[in-house]
N, C-alpha and C. Protein backbone atom coordinates (compact mmCIF):
# COMPACT_ATOMS: atom_id res chain seq x y z
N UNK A 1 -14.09 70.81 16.87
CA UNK A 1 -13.25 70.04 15.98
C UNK A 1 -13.22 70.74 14.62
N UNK A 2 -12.02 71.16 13.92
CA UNK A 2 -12.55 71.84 12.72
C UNK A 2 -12.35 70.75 11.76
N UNK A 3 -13.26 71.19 10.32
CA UNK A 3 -13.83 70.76 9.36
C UNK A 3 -12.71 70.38 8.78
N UNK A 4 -12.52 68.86 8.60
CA UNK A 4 -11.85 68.43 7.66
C UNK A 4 -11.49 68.60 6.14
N UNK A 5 -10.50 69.04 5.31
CA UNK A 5 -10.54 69.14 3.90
C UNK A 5 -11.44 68.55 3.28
N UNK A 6 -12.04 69.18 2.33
CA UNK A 6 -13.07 68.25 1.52
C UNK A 6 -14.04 67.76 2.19
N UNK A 7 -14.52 67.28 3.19
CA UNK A 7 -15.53 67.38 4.07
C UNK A 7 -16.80 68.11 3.76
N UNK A 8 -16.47 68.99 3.71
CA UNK A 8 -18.04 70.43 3.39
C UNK A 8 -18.56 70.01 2.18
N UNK A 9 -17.30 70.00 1.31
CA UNK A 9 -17.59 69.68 -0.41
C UNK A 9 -18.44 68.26 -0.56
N UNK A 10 -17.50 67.53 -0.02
CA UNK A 10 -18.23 66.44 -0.16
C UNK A 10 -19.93 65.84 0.65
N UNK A 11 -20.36 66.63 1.84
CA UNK A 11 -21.49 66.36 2.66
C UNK A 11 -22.51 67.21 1.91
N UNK A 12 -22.32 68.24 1.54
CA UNK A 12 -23.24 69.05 0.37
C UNK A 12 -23.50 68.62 -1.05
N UNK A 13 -22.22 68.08 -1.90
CA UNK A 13 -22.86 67.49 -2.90
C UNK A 13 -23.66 66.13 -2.70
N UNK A 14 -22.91 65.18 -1.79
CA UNK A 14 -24.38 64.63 -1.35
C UNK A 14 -25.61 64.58 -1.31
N UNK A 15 -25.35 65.75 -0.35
CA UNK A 15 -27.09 66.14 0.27
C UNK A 15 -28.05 66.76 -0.86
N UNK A 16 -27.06 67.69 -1.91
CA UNK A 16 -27.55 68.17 -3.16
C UNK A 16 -28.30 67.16 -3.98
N UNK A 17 -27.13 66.43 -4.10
CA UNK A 17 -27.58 64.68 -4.79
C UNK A 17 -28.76 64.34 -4.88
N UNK A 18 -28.82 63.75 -3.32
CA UNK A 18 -29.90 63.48 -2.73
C UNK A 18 -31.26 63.99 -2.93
N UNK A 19 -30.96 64.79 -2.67
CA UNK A 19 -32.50 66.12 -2.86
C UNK A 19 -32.76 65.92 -3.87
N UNK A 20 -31.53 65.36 -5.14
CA UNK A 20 -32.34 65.28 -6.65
C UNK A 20 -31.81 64.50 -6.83
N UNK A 21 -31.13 63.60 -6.98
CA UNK A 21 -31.48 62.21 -7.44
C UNK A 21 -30.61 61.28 -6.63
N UNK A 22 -31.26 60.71 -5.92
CA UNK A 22 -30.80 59.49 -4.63
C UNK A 22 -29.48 58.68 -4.61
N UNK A 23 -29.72 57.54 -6.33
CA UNK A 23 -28.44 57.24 -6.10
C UNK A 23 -27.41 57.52 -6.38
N UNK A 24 -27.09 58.76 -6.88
CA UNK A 24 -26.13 59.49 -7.56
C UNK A 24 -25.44 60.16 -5.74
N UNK A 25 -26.33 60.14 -4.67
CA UNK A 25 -25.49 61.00 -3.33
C UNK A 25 -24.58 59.85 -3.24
N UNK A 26 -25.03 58.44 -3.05
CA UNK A 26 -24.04 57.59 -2.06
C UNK A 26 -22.75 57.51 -2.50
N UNK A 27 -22.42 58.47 -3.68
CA UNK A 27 -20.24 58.39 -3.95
C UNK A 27 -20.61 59.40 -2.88
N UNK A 28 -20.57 60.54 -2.81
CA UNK A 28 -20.80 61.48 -2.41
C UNK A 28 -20.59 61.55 -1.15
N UNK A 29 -21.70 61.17 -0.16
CA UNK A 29 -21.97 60.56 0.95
C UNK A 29 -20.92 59.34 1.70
N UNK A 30 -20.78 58.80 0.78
CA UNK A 30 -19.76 57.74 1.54
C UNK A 30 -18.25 58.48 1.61
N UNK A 31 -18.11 59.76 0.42
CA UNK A 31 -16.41 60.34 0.36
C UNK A 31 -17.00 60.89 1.99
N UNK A 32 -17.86 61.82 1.78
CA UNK A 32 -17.85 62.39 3.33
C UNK A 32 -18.02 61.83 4.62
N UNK A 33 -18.60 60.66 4.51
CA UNK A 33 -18.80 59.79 6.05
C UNK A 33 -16.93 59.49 6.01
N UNK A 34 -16.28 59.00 5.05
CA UNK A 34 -14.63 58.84 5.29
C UNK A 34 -14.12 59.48 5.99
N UNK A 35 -14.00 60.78 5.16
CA UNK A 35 -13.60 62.61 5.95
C UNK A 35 -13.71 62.50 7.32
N UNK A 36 -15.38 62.86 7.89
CA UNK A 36 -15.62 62.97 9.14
C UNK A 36 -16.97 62.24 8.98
N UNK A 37 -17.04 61.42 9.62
CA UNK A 37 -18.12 60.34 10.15
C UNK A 37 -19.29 61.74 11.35
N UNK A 38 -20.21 61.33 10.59
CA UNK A 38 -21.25 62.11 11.54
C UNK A 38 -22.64 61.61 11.26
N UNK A 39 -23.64 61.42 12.50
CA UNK A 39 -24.82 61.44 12.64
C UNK A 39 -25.84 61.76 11.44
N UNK A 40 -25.38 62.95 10.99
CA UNK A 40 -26.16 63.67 9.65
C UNK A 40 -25.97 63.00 8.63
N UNK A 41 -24.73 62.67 8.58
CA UNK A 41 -23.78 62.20 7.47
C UNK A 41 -24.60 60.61 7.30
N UNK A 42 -24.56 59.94 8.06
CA UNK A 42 -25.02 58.53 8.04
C UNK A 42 -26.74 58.16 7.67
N UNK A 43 -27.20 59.04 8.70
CA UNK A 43 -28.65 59.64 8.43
C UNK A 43 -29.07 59.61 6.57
N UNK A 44 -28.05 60.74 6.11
CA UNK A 44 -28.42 60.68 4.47
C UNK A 44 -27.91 59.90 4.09
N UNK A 45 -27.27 58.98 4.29
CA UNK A 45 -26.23 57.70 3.34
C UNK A 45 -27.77 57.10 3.46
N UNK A 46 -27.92 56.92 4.71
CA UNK A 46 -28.93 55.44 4.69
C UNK A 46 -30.25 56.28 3.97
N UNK A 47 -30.97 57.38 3.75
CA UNK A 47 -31.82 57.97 2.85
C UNK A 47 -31.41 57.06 0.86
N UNK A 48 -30.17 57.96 1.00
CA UNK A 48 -29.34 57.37 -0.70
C UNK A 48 -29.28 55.85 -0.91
N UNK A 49 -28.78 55.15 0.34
CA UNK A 49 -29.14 53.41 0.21
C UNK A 49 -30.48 53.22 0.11
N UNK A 50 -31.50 53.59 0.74
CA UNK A 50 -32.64 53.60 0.72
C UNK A 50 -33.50 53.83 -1.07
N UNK A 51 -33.11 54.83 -0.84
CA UNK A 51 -33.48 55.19 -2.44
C UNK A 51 -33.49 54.68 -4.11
N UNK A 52 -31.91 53.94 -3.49
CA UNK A 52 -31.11 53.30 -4.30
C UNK A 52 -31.33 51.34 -4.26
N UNK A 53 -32.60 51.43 -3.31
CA UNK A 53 -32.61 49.95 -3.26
C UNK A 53 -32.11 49.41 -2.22
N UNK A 54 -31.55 49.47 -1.25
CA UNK A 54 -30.75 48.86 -0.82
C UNK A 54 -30.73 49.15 0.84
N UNK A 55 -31.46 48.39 1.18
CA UNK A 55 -32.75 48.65 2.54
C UNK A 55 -31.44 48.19 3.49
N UNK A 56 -31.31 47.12 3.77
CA UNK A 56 -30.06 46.47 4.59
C UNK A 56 -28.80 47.52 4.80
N UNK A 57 -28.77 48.12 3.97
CA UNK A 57 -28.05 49.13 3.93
C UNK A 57 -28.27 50.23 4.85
N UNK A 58 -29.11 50.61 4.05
CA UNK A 58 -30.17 51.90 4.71
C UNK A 58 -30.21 51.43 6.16
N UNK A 59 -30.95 50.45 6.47
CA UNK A 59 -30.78 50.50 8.08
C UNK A 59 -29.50 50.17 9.01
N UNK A 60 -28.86 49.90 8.39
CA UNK A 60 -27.59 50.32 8.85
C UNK A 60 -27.06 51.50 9.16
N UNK A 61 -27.31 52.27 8.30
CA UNK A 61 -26.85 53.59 8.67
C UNK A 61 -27.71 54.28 9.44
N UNK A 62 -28.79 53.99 9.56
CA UNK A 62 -29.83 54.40 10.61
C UNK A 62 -29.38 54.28 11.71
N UNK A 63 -28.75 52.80 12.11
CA UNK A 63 -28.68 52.38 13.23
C UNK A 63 -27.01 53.20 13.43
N UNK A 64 -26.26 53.16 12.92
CA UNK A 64 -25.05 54.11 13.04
C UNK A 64 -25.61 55.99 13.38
N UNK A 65 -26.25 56.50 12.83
CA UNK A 65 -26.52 57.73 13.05
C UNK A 65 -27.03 57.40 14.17
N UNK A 66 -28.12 56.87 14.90
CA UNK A 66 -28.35 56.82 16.44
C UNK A 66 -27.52 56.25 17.39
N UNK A 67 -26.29 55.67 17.07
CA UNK A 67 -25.74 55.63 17.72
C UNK A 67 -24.57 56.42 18.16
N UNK A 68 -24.05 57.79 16.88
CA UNK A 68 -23.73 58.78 16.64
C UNK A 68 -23.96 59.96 17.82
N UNK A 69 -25.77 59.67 17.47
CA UNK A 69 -26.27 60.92 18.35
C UNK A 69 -27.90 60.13 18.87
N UNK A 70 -27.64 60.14 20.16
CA UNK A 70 -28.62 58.99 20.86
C UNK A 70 -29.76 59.76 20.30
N UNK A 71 -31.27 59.31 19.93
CA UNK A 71 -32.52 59.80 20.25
C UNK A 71 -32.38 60.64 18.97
N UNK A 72 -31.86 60.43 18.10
CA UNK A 72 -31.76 61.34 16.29
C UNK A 72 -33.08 61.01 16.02
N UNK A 73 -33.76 61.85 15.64
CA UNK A 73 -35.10 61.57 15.60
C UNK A 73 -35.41 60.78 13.97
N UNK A 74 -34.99 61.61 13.33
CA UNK A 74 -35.19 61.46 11.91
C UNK A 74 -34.56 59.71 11.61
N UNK A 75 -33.49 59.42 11.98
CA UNK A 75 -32.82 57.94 11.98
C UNK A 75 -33.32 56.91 12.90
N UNK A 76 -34.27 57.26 14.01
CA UNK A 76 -35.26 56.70 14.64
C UNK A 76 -36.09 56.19 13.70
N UNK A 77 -36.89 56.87 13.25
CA UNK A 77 -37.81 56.90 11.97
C UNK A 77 -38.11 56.47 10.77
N UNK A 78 -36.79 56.78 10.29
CA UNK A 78 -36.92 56.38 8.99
C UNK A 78 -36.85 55.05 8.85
N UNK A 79 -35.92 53.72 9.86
CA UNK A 79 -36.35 52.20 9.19
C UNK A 79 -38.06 51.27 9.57
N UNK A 80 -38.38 52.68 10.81
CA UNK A 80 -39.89 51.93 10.66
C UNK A 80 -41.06 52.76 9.82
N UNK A 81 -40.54 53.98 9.16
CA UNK A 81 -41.09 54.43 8.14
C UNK A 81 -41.08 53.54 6.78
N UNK A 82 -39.66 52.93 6.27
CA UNK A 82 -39.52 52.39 5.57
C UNK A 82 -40.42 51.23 5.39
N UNK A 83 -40.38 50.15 6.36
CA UNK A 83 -40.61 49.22 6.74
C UNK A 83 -42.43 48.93 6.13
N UNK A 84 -42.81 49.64 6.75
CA UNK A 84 -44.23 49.81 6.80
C UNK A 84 -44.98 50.14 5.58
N UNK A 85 -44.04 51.30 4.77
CA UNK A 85 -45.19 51.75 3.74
C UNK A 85 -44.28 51.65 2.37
N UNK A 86 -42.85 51.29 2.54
CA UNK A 86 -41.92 51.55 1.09
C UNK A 86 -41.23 52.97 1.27
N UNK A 87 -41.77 53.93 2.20
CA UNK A 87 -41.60 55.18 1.90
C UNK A 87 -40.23 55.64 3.01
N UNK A 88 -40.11 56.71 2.61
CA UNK A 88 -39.10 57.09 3.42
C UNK A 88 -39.39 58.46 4.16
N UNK A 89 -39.02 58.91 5.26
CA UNK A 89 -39.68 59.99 6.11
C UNK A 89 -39.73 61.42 5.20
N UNK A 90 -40.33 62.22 5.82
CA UNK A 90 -40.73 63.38 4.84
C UNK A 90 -39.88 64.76 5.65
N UNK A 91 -39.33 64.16 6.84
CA UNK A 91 -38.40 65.10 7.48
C UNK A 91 -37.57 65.04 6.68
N UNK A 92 -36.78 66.94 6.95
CA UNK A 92 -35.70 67.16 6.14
C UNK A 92 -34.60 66.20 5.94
N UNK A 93 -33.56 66.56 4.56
CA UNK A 93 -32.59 66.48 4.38
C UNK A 93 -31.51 67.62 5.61
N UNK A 94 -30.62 67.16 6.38
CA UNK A 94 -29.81 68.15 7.06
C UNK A 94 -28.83 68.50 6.02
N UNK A 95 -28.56 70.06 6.29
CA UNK A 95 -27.51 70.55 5.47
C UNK A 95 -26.25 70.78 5.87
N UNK A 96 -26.24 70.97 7.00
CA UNK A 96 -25.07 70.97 8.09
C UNK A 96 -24.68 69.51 8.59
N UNK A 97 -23.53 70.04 9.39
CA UNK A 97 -22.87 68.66 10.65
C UNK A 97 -23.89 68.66 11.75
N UNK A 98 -24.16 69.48 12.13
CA UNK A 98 -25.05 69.47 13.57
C UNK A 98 -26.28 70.10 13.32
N UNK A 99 -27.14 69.89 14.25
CA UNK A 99 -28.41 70.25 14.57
C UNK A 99 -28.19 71.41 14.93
N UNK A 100 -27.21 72.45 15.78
CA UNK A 100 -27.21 73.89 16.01
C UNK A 100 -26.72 74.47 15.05
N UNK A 101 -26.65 73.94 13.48
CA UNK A 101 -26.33 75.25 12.55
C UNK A 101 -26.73 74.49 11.11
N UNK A 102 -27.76 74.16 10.96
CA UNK A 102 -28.19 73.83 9.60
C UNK A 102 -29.61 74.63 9.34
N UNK A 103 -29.63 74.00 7.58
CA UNK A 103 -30.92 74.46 6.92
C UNK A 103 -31.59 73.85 6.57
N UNK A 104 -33.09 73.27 5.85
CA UNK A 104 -33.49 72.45 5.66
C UNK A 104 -34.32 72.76 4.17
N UNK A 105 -34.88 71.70 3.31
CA UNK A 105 -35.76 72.60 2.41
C UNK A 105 -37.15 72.32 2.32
């Protein structure tokens, strides 16, 4: 499927966001889940809801990224990571659409 306009732009400044300051991804994150809706994509929304307060949220998008991509490990994780300690998983941020071509930091 190729990459929608603005798509790239928008799933990277996100994820950039994210990496440094949480609630500043979810404009970000939500322009790109619009674009093209993806697993990864939902995964970090619900990280940025998370971050940003806003747990109900956050597991929402958890539960959307596994249903995206069955058995997502990281969106498995993260609402009973949350749940338990306040915290949020220590697995990467994805930098890519898919699992066969990203980076992590």
């Amino acid at each position: 499927m190729p990459i929608q306009e603005g798509w790239k732009q928008a799933f990277f400044a996100g994820t950039l966001k994210l990496f440094l300051e949480g609630e500043e991804a979810v404009y970000f994150l939500e322009r790109g889940e619009r674009i093209r809706p993806t697993a990864e994509g939902a995964n970090n929304l619900g990280l940025a809801y998370h971050r940003a307060g806003e747990s109900t949220r956050a597991k929402n998008q958890f539960q959307l990224a596994v249903s995206r991509l069955e058995g997502y490990r990281d969106a498995l994780i993260n609402p009973e990571t949350s749940e338990s300690s306040g915290q949020i998983t220590t697995h990467q941020i994805r930098m890519q659409s898919s699992r066969s071509e990203y980076s992590v930091f």
